[in-house]
C-alpha atoms as a PDB file:
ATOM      1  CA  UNK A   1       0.000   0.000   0.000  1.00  0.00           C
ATOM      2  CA  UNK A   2       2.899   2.592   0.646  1.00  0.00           C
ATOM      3  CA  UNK A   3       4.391   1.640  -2.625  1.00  0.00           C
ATOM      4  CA  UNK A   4       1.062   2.262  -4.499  1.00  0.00           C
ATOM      5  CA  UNK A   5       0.799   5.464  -2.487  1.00  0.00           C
ATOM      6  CA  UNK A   6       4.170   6.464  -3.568  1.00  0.00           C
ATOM      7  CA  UNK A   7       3.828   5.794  -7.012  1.00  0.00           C
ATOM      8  CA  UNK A   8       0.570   7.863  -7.251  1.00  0.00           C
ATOM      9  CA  UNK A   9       2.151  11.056  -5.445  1.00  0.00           C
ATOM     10  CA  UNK A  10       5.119  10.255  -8.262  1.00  0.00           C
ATOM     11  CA  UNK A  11       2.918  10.733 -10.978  1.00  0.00           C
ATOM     12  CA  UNK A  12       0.195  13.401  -9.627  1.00  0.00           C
ATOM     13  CA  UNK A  13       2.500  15.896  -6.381  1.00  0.00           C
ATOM     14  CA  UNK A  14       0.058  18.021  -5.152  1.00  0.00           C
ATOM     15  CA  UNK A  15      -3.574  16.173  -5.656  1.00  0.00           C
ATOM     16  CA  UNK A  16      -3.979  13.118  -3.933  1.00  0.00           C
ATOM     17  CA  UNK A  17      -2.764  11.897  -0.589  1.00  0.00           C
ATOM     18  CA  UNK A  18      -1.411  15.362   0.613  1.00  0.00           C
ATOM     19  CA  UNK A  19       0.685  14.843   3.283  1.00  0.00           C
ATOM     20  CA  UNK A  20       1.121  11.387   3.003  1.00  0.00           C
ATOM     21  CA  UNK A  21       2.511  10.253   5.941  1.00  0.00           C
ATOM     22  CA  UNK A  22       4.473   6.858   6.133  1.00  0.00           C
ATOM     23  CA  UNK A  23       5.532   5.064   9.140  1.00  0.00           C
ATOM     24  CA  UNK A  24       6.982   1.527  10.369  1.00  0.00           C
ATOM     25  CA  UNK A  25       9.904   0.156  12.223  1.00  0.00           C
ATOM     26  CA  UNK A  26      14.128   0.849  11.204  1.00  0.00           C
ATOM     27  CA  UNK A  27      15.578  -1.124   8.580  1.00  0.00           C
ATOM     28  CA  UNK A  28      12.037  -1.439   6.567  1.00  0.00           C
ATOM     29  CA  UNK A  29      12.371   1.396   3.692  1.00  0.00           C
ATOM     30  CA  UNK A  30      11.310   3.934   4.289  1.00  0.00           C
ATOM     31  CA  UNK A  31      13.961   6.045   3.237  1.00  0.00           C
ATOM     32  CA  UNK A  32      14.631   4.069   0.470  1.00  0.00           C
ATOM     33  CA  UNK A  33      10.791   4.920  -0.845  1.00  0.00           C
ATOM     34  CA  UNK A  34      10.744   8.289  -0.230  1.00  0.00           C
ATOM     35  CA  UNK A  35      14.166   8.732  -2.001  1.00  0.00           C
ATOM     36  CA  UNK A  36      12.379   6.732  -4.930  1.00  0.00           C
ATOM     37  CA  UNK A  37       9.197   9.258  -5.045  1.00  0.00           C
ATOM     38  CA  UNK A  38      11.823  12.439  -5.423  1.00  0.00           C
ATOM     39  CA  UNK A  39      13.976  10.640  -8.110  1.00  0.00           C
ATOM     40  CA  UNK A  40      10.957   9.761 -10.382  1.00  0.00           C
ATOM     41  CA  UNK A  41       9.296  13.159  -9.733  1.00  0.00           C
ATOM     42  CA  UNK A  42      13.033  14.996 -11.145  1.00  0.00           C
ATOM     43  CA  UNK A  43      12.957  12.380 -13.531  1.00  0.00           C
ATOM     44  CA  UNK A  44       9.771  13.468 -14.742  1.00  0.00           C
ATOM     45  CA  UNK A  45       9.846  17.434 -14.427  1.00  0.00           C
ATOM     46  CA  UNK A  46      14.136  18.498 -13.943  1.00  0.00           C
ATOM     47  CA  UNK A  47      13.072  22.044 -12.690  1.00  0.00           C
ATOM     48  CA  UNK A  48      10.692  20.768 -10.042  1.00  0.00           C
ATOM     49  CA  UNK A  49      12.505  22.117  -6.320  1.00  0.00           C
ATOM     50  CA  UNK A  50      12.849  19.193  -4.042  1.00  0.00           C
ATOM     51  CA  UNK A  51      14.339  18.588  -0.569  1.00  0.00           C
ATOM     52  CA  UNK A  52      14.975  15.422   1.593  1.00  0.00           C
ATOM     53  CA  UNK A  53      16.113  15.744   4.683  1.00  0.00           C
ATOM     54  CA  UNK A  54      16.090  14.424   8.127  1.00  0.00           C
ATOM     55  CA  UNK A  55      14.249  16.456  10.950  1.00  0.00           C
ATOM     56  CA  UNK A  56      17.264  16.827  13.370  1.00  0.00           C
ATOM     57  CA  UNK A  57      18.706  19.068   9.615  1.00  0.00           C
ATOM     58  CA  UNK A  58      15.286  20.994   9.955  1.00  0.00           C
ATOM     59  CA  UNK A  59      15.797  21.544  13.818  1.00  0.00           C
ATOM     60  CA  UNK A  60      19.344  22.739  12.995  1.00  0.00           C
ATOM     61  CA  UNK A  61      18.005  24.850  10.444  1.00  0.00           C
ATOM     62  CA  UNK A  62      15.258  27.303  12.881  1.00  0.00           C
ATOM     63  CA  UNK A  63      17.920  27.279  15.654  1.00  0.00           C
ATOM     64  CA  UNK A  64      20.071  28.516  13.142  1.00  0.00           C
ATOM     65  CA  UNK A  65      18.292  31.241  11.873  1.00  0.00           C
ATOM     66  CA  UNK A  66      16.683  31.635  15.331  1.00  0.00           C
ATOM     67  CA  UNK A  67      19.888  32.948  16.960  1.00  0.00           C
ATOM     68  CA  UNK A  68      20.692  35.450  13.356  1.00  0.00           C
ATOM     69  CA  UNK A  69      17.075  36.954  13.141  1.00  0.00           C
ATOM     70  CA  UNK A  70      16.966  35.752   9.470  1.00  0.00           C
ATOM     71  CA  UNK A  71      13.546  33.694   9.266  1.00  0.00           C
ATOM     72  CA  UNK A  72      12.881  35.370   6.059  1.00  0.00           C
ATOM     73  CA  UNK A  73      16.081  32.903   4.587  1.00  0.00           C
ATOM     74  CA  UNK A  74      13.927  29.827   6.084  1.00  0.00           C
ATOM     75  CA  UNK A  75      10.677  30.903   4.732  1.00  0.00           C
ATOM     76  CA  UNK A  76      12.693  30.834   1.131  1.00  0.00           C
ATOM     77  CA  UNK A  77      14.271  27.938   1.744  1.00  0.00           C
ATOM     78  CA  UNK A  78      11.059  25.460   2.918  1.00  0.00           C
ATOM     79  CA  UNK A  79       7.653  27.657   1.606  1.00  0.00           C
ATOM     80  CA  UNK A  80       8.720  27.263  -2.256  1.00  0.00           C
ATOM     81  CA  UNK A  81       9.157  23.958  -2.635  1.00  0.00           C
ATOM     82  CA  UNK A  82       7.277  21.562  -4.867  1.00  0.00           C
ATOM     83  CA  UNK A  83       8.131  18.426  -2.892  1.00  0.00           C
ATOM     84  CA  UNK A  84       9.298  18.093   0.693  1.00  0.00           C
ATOM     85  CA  UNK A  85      10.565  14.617   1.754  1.00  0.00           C
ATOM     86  CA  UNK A  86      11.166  14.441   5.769  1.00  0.00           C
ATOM     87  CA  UNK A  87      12.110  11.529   7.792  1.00  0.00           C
ATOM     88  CA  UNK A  88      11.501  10.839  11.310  1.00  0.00           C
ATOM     89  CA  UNK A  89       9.192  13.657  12.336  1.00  0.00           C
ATOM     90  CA  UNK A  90       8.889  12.286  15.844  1.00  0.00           C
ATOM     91  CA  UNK A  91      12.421  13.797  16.325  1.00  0.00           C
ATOM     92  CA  UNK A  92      10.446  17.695  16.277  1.00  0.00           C
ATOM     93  CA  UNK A  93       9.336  16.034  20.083  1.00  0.00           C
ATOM     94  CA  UNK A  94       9.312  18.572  22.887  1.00  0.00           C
ATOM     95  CA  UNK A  95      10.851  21.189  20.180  1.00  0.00           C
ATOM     96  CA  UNK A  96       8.118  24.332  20.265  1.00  0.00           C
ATOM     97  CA  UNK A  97       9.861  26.560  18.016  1.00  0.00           C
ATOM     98  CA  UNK A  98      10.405  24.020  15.436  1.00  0.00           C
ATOM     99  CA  UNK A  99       6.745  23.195  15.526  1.00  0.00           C
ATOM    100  CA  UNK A 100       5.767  26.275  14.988  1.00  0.00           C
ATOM    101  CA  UNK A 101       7.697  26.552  12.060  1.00  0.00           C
ATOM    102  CA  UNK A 102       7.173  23.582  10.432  1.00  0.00           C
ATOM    103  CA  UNK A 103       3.240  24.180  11.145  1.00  0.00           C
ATOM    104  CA  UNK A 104       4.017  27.740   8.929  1.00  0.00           C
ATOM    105  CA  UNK A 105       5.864  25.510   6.244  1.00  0.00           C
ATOM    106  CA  UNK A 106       3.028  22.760   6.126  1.00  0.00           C
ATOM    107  CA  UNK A 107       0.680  24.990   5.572  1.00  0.00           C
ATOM    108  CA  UNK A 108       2.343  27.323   2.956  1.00  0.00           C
ATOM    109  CA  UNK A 109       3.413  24.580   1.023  1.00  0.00           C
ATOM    110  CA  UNK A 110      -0.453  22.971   1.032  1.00  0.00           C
ATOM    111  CA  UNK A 111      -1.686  26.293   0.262  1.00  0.00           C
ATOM    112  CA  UNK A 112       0.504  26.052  -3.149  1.00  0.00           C
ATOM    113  CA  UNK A 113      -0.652  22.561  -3.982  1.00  0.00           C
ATOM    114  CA  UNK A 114       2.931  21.389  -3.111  1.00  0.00           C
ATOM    115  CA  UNK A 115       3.180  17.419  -1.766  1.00  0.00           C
ATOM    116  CA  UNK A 116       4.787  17.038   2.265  1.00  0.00           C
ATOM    117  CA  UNK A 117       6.220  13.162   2.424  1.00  0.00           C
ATOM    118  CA  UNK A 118       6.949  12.181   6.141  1.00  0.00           C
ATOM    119  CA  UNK A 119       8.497   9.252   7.638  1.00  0.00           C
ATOM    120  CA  UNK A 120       8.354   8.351  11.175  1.00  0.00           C
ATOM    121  CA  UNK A 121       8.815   5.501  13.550  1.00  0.00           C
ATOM    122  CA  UNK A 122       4.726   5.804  14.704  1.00  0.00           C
ATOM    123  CA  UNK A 123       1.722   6.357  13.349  1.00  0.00           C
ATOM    124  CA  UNK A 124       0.747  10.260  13.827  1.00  0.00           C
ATOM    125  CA  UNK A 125      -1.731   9.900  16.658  1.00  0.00           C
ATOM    126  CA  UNK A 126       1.138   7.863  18.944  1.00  0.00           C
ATOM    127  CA  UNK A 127       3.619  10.542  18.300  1.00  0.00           C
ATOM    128  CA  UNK A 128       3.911  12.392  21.655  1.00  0.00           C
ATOM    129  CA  UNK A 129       5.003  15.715  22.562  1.00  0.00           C
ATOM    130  CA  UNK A 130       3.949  17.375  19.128  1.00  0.00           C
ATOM    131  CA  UNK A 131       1.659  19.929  19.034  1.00  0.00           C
ATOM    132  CA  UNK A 132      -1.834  18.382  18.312  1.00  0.00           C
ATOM    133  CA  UNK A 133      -2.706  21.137  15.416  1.00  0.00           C
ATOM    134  CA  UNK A 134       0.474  19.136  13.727  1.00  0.00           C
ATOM    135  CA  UNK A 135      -0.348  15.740  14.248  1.00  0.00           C
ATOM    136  CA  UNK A 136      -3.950  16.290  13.246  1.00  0.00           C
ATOM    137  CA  UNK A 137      -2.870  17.913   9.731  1.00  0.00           C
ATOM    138  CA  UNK A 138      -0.470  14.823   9.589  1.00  0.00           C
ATOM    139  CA  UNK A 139      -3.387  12.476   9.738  1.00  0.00           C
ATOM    140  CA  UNK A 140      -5.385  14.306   6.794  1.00  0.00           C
ATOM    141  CA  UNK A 141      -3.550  12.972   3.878  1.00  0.00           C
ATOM    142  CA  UNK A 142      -3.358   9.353   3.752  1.00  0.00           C
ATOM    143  CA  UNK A 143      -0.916   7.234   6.510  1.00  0.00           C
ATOM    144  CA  UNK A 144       0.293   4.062   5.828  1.00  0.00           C
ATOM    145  CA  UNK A 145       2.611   1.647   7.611  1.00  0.00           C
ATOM    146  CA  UNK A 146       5.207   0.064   6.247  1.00  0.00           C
ATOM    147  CA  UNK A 147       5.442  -3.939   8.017  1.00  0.00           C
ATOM    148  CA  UNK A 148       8.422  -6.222   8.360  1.00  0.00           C
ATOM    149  CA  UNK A 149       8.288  -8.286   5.531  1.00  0.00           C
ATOM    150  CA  UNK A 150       6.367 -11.958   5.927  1.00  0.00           C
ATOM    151  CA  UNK A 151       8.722 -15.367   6.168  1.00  0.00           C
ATOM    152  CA  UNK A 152       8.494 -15.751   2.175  1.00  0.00           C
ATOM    153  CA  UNK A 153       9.565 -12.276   1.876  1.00  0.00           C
ATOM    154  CA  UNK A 154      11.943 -12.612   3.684  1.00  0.00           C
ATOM    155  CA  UNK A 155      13.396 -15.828   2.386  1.00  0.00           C
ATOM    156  CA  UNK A 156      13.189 -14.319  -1.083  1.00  0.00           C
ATOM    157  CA  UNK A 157      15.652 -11.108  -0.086  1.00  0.00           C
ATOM    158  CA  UNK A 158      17.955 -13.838   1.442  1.00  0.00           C
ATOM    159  CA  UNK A 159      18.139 -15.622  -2.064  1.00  0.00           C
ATOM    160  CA  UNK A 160      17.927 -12.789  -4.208  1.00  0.00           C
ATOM    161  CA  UNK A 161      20.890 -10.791  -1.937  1.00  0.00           C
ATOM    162  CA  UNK A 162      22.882 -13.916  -1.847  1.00  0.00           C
ATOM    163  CA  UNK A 163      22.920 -13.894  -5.789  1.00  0.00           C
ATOM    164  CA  UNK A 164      23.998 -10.599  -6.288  1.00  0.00           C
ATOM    165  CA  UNK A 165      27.210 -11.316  -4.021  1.00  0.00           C
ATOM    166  CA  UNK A 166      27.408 -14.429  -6.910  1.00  0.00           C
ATOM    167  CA  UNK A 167      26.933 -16.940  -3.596  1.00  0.00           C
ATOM    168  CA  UNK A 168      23.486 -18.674  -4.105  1.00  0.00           C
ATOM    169  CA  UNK A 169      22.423 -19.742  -0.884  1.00  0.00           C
ATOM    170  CA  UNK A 170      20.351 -23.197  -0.157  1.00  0.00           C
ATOM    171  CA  UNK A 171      16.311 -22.663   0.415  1.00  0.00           C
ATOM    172  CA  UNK A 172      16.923 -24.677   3.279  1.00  0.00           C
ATOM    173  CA  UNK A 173      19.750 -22.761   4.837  1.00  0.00           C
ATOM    174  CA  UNK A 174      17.425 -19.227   3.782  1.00  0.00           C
ATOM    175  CA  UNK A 175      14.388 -20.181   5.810  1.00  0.00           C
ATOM    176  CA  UNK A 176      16.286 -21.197   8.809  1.00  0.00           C
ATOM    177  CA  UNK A 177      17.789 -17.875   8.782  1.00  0.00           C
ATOM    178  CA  UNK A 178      14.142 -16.118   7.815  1.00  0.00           C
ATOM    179  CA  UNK A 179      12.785 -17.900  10.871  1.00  0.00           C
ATOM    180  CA  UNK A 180      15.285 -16.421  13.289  1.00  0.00           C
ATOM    181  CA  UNK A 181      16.200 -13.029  12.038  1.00  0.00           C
ATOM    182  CA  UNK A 182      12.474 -11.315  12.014  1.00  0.00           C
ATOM    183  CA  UNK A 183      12.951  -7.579  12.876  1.00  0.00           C
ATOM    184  CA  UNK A 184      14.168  -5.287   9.012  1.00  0.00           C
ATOM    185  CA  UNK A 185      15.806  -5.964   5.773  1.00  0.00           C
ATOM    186  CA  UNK A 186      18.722  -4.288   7.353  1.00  0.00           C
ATOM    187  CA  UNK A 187      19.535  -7.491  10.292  1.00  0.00           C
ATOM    188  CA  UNK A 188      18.475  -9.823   6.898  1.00  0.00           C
ATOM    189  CA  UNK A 189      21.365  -8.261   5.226  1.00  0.00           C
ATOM    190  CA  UNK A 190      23.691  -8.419   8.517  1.00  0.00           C
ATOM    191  CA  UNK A 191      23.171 -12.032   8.900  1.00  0.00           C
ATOM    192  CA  UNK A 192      23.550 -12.765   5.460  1.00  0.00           C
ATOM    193  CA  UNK A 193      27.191 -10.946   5.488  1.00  0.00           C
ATOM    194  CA  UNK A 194      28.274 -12.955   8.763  1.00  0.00           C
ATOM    195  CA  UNK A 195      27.582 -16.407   6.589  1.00  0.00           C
ATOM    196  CA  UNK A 196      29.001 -15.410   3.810  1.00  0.00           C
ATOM    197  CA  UNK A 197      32.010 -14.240   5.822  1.00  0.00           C
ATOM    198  CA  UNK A 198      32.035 -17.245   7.853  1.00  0.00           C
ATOM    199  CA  UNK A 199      32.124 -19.617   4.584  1.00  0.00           C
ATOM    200  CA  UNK A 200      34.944 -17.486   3.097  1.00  0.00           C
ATOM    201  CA  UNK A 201      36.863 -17.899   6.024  1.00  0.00           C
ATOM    202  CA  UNK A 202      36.398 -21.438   7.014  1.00  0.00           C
ATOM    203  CA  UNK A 203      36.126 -23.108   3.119  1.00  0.00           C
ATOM    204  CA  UNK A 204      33.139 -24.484   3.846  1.00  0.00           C
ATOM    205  CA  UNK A 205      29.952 -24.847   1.882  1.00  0.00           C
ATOM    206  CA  UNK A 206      26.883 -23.166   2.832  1.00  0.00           C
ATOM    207  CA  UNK A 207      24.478 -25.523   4.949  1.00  0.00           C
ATOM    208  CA  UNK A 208      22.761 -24.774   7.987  1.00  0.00           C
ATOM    209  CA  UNK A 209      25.249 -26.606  10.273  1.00  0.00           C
ATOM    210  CA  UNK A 210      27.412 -23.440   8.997  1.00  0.00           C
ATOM    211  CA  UNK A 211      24.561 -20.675   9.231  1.00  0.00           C
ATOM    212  CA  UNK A 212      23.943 -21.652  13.203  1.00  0.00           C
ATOM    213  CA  UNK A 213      27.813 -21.107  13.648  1.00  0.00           C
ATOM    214  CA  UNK A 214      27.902 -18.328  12.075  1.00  0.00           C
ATOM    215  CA  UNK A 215      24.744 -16.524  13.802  1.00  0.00           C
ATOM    216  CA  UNK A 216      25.272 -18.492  17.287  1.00  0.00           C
ATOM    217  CA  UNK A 217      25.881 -14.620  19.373  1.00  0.00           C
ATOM    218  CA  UNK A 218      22.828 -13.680  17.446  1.00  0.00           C
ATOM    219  CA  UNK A 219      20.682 -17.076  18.523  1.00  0.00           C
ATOM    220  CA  UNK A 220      21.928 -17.184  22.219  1.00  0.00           C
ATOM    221  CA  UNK A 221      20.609 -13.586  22.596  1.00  0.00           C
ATOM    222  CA  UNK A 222      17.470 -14.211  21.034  1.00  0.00           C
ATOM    223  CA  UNK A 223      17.061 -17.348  22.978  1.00  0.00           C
ATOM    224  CA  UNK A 224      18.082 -16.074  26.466  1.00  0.00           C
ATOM    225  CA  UNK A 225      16.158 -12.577  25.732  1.00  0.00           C
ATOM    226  CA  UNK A 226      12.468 -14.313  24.375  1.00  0.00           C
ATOM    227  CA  UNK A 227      10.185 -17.378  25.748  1.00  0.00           C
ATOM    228  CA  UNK A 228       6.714 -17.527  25.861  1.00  0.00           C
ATOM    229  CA  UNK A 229       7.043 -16.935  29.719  1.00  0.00           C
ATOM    230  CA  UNK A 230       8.650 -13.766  29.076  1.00  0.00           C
ATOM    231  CA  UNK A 231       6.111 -12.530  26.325  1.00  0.00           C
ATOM    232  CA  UNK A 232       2.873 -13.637  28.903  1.00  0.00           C
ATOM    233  CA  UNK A 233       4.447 -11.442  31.610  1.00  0.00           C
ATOM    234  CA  UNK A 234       5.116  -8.490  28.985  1.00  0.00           C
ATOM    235  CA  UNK A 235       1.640  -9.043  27.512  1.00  0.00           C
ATOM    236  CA  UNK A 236       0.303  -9.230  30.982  1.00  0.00           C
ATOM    237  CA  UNK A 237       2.186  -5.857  31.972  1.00  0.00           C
ATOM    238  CA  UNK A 238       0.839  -3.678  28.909  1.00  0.00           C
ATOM    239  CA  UNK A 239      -2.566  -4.729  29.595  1.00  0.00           C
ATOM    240  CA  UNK A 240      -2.719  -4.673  33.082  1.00  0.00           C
ATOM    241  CA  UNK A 241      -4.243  -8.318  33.615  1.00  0.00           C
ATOM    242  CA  UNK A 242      -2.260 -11.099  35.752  1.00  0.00           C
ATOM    243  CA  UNK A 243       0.251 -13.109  34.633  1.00  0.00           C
ATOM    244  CA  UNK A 244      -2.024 -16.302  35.924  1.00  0.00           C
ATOM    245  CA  UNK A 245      -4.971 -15.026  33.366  1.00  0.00           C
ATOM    246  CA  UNK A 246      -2.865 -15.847  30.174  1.00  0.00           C
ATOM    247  CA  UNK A 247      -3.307 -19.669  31.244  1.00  0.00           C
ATOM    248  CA  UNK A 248      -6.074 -19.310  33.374  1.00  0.00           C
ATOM    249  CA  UNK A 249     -10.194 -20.456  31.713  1.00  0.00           C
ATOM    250  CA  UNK A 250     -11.273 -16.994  31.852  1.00  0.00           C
ATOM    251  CA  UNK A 251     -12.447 -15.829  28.893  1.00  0.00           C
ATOM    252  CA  UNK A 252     -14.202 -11.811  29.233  1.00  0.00           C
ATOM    253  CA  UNK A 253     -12.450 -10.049  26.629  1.00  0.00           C
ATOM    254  CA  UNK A 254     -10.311  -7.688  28.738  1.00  0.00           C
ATOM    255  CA  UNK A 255      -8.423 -11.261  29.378  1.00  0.00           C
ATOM    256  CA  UNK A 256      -9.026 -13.048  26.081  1.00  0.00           C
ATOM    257  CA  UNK A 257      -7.520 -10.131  23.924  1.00  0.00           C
ATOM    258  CA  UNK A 258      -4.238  -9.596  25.836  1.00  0.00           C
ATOM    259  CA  UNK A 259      -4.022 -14.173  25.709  1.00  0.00           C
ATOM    260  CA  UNK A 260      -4.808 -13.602  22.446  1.00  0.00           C
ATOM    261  CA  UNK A 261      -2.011 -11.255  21.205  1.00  0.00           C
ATOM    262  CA  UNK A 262       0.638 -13.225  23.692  1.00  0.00           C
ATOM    263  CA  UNK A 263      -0.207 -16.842  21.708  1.00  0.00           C
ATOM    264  CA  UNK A 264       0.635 -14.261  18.102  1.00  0.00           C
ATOM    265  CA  UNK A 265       3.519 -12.937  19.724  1.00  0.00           C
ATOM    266  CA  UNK A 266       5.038 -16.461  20.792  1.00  0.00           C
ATOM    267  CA  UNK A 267       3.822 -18.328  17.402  1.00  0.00           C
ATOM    268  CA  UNK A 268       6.095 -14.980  15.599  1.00  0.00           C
ATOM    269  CA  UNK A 269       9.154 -14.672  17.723  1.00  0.00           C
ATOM    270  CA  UNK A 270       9.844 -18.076  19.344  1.00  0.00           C
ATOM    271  CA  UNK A 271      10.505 -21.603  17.844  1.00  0.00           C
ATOM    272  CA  UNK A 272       7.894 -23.501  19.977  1.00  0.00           C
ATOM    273  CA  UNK A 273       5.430 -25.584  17.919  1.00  0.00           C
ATOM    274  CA  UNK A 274       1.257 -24.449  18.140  1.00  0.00           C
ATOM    275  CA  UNK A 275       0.676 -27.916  20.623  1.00  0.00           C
ATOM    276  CA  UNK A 276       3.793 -26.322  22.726  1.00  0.00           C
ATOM    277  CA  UNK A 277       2.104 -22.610  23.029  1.00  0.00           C
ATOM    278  CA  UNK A 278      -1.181 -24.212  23.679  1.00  0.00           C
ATOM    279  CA  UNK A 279       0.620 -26.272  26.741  1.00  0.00           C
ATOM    280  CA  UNK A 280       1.909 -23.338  27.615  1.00  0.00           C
ATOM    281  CA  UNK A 281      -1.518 -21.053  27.772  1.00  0.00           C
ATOM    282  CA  UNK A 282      -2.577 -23.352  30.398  1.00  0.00           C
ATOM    283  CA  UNK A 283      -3.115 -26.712  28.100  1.00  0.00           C
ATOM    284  CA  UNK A 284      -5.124 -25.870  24.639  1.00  0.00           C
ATOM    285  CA  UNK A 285      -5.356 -27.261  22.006  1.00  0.00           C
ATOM    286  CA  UNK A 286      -2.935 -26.085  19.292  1.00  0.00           C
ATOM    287  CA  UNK A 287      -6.282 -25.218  16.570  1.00  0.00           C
ATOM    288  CA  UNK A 288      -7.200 -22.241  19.803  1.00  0.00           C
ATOM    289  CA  UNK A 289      -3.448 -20.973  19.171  1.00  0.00           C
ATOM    290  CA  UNK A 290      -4.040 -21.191  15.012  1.00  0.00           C
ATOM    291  CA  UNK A 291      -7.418 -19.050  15.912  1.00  0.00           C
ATOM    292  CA  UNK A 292      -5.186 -16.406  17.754  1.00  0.00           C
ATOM    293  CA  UNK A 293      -2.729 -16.704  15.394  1.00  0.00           C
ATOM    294  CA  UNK A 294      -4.624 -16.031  12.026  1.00  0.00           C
ATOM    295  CA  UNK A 295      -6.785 -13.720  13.808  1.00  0.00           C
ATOM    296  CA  UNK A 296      -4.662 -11.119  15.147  1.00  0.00           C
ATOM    297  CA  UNK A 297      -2.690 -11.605  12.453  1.00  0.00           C
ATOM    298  CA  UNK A 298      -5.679 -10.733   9.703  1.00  0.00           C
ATOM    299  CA  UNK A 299      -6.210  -7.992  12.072  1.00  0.00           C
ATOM    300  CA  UNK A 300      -2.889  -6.241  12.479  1.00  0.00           C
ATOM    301  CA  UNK A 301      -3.679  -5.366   8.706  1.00  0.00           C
ATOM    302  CA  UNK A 302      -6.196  -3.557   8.808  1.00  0.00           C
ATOM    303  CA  UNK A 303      -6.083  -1.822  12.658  1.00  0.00           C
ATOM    304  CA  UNK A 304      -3.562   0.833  13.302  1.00  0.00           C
ATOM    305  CA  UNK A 305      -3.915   0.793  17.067  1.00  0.00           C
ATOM    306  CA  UNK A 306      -3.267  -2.428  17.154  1.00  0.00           C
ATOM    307  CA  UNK A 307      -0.434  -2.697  14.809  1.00  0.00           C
ATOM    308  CA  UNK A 308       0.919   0.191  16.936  1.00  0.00           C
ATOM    309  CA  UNK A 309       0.837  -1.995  20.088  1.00  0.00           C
ATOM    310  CA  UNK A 310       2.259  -4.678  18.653  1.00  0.00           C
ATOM    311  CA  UNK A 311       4.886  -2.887  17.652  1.00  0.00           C
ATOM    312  CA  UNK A 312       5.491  -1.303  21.218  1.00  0.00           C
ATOM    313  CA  UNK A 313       5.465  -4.748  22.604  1.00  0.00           C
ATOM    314  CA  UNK A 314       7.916  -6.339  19.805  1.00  0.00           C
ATOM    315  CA  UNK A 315      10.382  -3.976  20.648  1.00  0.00           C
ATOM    316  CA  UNK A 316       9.747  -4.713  24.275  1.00  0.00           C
ATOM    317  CA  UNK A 317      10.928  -7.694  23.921  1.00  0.00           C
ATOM    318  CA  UNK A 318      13.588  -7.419  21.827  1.00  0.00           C
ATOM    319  CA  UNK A 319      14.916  -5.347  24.536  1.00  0.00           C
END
């Protein structure tokens, strides 16, 4: 969906989708897409005045011309643009000033028809201390996340990053790696490195005997850091139920929901089989966890609260 978005804010800045608003984890893109929407845009018209830059550059910028007196050099610099490409608004936190003049820029460069693209780490309603006149005019465009990529994705960037270094690597050995390395495209591409290294090295043919070598720091610490246990007691922490009520037979949905989102959360970031979660959520039966599973899943789609909190929790765990 952020793709399509993109490519329809390529082809038509200024009508649709104004701001459009793009968020999601590090490692996922966004950059990368934003870049992609500027290039075809200067592709397509060579005079058109674009800028990309990071927030902390447009927080350097108004203390800049804060402490010389020259705002009229900032007005010129951000209100006649056709495009505006910014990444990680949620770093304007806490910063009044800058606010207020990226509220005047926003709105002189919608007033022209010009297109805002933002990147951020949450969606605009989760963003805290931003003025709420901001994060409302965030929200009227169109915001879209951007979500780590599913297992297949991810074991087809494995394969298809492996051939360009001219080292195929086995489906076998890319879907054990898939499996464990779940976060970006950016710790895909770190593990990938670390086997290839590790084969170089050592002589040895690619197999996943050699990939669990290779990755065995990054294993231990995902093994000591995440168990089920440890993603009930988080679960049961963010949404202030006991512990005892993920495995407990109480079912009002202030307890399902949270048991619900804990059985997702250990069927995505831990190795245990569905009949091993279900044990684990006081004895069901594994088709219960598949329920969960497929419906918060389905869910996480289409509900930006929820995606949100699944992201908080994620991280969480991570640690």
């Amino acid at each position: 969906m952020a793709r399509t978005a993109a490519l329809h804010v390529a082809g038509a800045p200024g009508q649709m989708y104004n701001p459009l608003f793009i968020y999601g984890g590090v490692g996922l893109g966004k950059t990368h897409l934003i870049h992609a929407v500027g290039n075809a845009l200067l592709a397509d018209r060579p005079d058109a005045r674009i800028l990309y830059l990071h927030a902390e550059q447009f927080i350097t910028d108004v203390v800049k011309n804060y402490q010389r007196k020259t705002f009229d050099e900032l007005k010129a610099k951000y209100h006649q643009l056709d495009l505006l490409l910014i990444d990680d608004v949620q770093f304007f936190a806490g910063k009044e000033r800058t606010q207020e003049e990226f509220f005047n820029a926003f709105e002189a460069l919608l007033a022209k028809r010009a297109h805002i693209i933002m990147t951020s780490d949450t969606y605009p309603k989760g963003l805290v201390d931003i003025d709420e006149r901001l994060t409302s005019r965030f929200d009227a465009g169109l915001t879209v996340a951007i979500e780590p990529p599913e297992l297949e994705m991810r074991v087809a960037i494995l394969m298809r990053k492996a051939e360009l270094e001219a080292t195929p690597m086995p489906e076998d050995v890319a879907f054990f790696v898939a499996k464990n390395v779940r976060a970006n495209v950016r710790e895909l591409e770190g593990a990938l490195r670390k086997i290839l290294a590790y084969s170089r090295f050592s002589h040895k043919e690619i197999n996943i005997g050699l990939a669990r070598e290779a990755l065995k720091d990054l294993l231990s610490i995902q093994n000591r850091q995440i168990g089920v246990e440890n993603i009930q007691k988080t679960c049961a922490d963010f949404y202030k139920i006991k512990v005892a009520d993920m495995y407990s037979k109480k079912r009002p949905a202030s307890i399902a929901r949270p048991r619900q989102i804990a059985m997702y959360l250990a069927k995505e970031m831990t190795q245990k089989s569905l009949p091993e979660i279900g044990e684990l959520f006081g004895g069901r039966d594994h088709t219960t966890v598949l329920h969960a599973v497929r419906k918060i899943s389905a869910e996480r789609q289409k509900n930006t609260e929820l995606n949100q909190q699944l992201h908080v929790l994620e991280q969480t765990l991570k640690g």
